[in-house]
C-alpha atoms as a PDB file:
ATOM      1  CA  UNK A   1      -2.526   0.732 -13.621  1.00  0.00           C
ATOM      2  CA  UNK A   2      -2.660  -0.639  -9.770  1.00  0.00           C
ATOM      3  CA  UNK A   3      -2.055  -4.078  -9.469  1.00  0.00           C
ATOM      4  CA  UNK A   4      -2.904  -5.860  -6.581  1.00  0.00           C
ATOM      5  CA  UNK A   5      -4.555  -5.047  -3.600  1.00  0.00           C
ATOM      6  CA  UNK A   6      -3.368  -1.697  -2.272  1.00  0.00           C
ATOM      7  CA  UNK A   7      -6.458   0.339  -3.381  1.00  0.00           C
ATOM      8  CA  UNK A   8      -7.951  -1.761  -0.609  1.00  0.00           C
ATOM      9  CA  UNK A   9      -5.452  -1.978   1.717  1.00  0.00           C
ATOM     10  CA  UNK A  10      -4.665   1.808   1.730  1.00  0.00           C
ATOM     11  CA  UNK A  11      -7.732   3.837   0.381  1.00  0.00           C
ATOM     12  CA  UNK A  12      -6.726   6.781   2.251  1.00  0.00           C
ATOM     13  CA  UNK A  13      -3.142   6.542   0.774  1.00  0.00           C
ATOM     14  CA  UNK A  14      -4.068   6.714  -2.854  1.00  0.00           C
ATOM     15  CA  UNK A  15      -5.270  10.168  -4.289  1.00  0.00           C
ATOM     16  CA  UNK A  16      -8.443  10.676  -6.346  1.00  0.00           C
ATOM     17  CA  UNK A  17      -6.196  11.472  -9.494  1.00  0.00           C
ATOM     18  CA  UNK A  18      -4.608   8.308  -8.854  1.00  0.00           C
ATOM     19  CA  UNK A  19      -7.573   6.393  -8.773  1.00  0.00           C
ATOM     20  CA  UNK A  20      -9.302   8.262 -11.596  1.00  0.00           C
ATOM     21  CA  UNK A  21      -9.298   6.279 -14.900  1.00  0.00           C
ATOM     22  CA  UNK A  22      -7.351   3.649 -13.141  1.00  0.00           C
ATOM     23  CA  UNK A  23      -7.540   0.055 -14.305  1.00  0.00           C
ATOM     24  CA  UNK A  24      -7.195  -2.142 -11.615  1.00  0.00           C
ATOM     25  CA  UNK A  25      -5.841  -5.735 -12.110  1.00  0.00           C
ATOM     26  CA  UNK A  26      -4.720  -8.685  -9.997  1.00  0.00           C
ATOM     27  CA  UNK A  27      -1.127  -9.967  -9.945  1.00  0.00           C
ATOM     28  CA  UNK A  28      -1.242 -12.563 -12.670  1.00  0.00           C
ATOM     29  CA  UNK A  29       0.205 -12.551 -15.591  1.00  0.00           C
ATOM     30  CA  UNK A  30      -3.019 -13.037 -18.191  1.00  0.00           C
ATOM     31  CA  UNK A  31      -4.296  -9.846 -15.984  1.00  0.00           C
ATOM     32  CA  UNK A  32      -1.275  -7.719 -16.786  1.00  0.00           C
ATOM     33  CA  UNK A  33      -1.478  -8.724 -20.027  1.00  0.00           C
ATOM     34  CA  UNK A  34      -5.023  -7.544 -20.432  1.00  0.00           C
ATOM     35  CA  UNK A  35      -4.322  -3.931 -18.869  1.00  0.00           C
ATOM     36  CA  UNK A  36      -1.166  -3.797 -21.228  1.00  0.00           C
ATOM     37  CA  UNK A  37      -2.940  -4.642 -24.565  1.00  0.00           C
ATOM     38  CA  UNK A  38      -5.746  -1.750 -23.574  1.00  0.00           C
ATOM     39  CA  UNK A  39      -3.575   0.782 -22.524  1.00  0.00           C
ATOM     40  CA  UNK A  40      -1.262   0.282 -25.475  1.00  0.00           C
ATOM     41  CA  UNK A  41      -4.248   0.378 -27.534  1.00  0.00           C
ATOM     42  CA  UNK A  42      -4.829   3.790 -25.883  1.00  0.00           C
ATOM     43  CA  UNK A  43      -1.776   5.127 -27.017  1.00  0.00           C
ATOM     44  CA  UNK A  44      -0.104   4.629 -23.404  1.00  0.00           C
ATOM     45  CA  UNK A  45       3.591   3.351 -23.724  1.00  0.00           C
ATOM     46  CA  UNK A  46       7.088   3.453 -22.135  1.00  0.00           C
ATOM     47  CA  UNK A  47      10.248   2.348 -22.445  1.00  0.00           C
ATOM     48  CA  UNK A  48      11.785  -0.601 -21.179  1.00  0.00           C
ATOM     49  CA  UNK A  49      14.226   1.591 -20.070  1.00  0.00           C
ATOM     50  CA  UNK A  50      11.621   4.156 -17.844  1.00  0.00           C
ATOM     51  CA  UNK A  51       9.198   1.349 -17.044  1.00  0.00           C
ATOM     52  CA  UNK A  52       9.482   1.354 -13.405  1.00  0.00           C
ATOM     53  CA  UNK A  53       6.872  -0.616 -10.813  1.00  0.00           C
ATOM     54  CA  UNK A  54       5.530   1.726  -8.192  1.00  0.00           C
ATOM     55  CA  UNK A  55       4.832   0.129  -4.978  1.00  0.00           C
ATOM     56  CA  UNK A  56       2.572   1.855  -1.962  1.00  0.00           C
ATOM     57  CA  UNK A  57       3.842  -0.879   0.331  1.00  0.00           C
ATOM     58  CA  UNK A  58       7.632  -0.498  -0.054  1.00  0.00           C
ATOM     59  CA  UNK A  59       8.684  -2.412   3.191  1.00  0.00           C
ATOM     60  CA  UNK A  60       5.844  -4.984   4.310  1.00  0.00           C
ATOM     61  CA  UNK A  61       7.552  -6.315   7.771  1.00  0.00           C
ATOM     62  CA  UNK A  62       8.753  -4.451  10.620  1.00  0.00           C
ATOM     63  CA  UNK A  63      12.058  -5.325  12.088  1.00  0.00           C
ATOM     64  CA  UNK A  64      12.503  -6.936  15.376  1.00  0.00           C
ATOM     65  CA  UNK A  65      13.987  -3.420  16.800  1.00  0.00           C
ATOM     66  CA  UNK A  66      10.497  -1.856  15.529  1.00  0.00           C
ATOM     67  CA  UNK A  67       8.103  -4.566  16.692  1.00  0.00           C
ATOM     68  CA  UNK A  68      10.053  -4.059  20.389  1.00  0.00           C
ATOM     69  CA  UNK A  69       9.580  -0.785  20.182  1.00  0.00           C
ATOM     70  CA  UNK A  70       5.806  -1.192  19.613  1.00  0.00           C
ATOM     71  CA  UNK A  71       5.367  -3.723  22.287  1.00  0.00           C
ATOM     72  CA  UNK A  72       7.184  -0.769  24.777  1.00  0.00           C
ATOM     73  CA  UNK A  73       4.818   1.613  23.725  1.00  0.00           C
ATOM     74  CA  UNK A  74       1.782  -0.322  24.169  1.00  0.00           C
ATOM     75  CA  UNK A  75       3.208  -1.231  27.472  1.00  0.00           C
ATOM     76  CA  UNK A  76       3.591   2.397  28.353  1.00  0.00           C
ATOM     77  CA  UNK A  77       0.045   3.334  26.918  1.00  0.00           C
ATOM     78  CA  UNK A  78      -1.599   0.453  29.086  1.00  0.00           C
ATOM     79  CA  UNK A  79       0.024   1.768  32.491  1.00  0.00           C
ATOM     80  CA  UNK A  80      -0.757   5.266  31.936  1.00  0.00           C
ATOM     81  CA  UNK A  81      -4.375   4.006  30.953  1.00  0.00           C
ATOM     82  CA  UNK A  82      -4.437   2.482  34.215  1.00  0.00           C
ATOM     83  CA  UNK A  83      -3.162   5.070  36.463  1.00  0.00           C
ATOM     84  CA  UNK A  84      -5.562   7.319  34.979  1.00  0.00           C
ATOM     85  CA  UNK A  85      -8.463   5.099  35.718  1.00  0.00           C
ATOM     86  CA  UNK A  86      -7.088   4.682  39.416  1.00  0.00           C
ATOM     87  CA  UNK A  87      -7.167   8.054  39.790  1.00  0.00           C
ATOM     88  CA  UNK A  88     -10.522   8.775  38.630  1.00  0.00           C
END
């Protein structure tokens, strides 16, 4: 089951087998319950216990220390860009 919106977000992230028979469903809960009640008609169950959400974006924000670092990089890429145009 993929819930949400990461098939979209990251197509190149998810594998064929993962999207193969997959039943995709928004985040609500009537949706959920839709994609539970067919797969458990299927035969498909776990345990409370081993049920265990999956998520493809784990950490959605960058910290200030990363988003720095970006804005360094870029800074570097544009100069280099620029001397190499100069030069040309």
């Amino acid at each position: 089951v993929l819930a949400g919106n990461a098939h979209i977000a990251y197509p190149t992230r998810l594998s064929e087998a993962c999207l193969q028979g997959a039943v995709l469903a928004t985040p609500t809960g009537a949706a959920l319950l839709a994609v539970a009640t067919e797969r458990l008609a299927l035969g498909h169950k776990t345990s409370a216990q081993d049920a265990r959400p999956v998520y493809v974006r784990d950490k959605v924000a960058q910290t200030e220390a990363e988003r720095t670092e970006l804005k360094r990089a870029e800074v570097k890429r544009a100069a280099a860009e620029s001397l190499l145009a100069a030069s040309a």
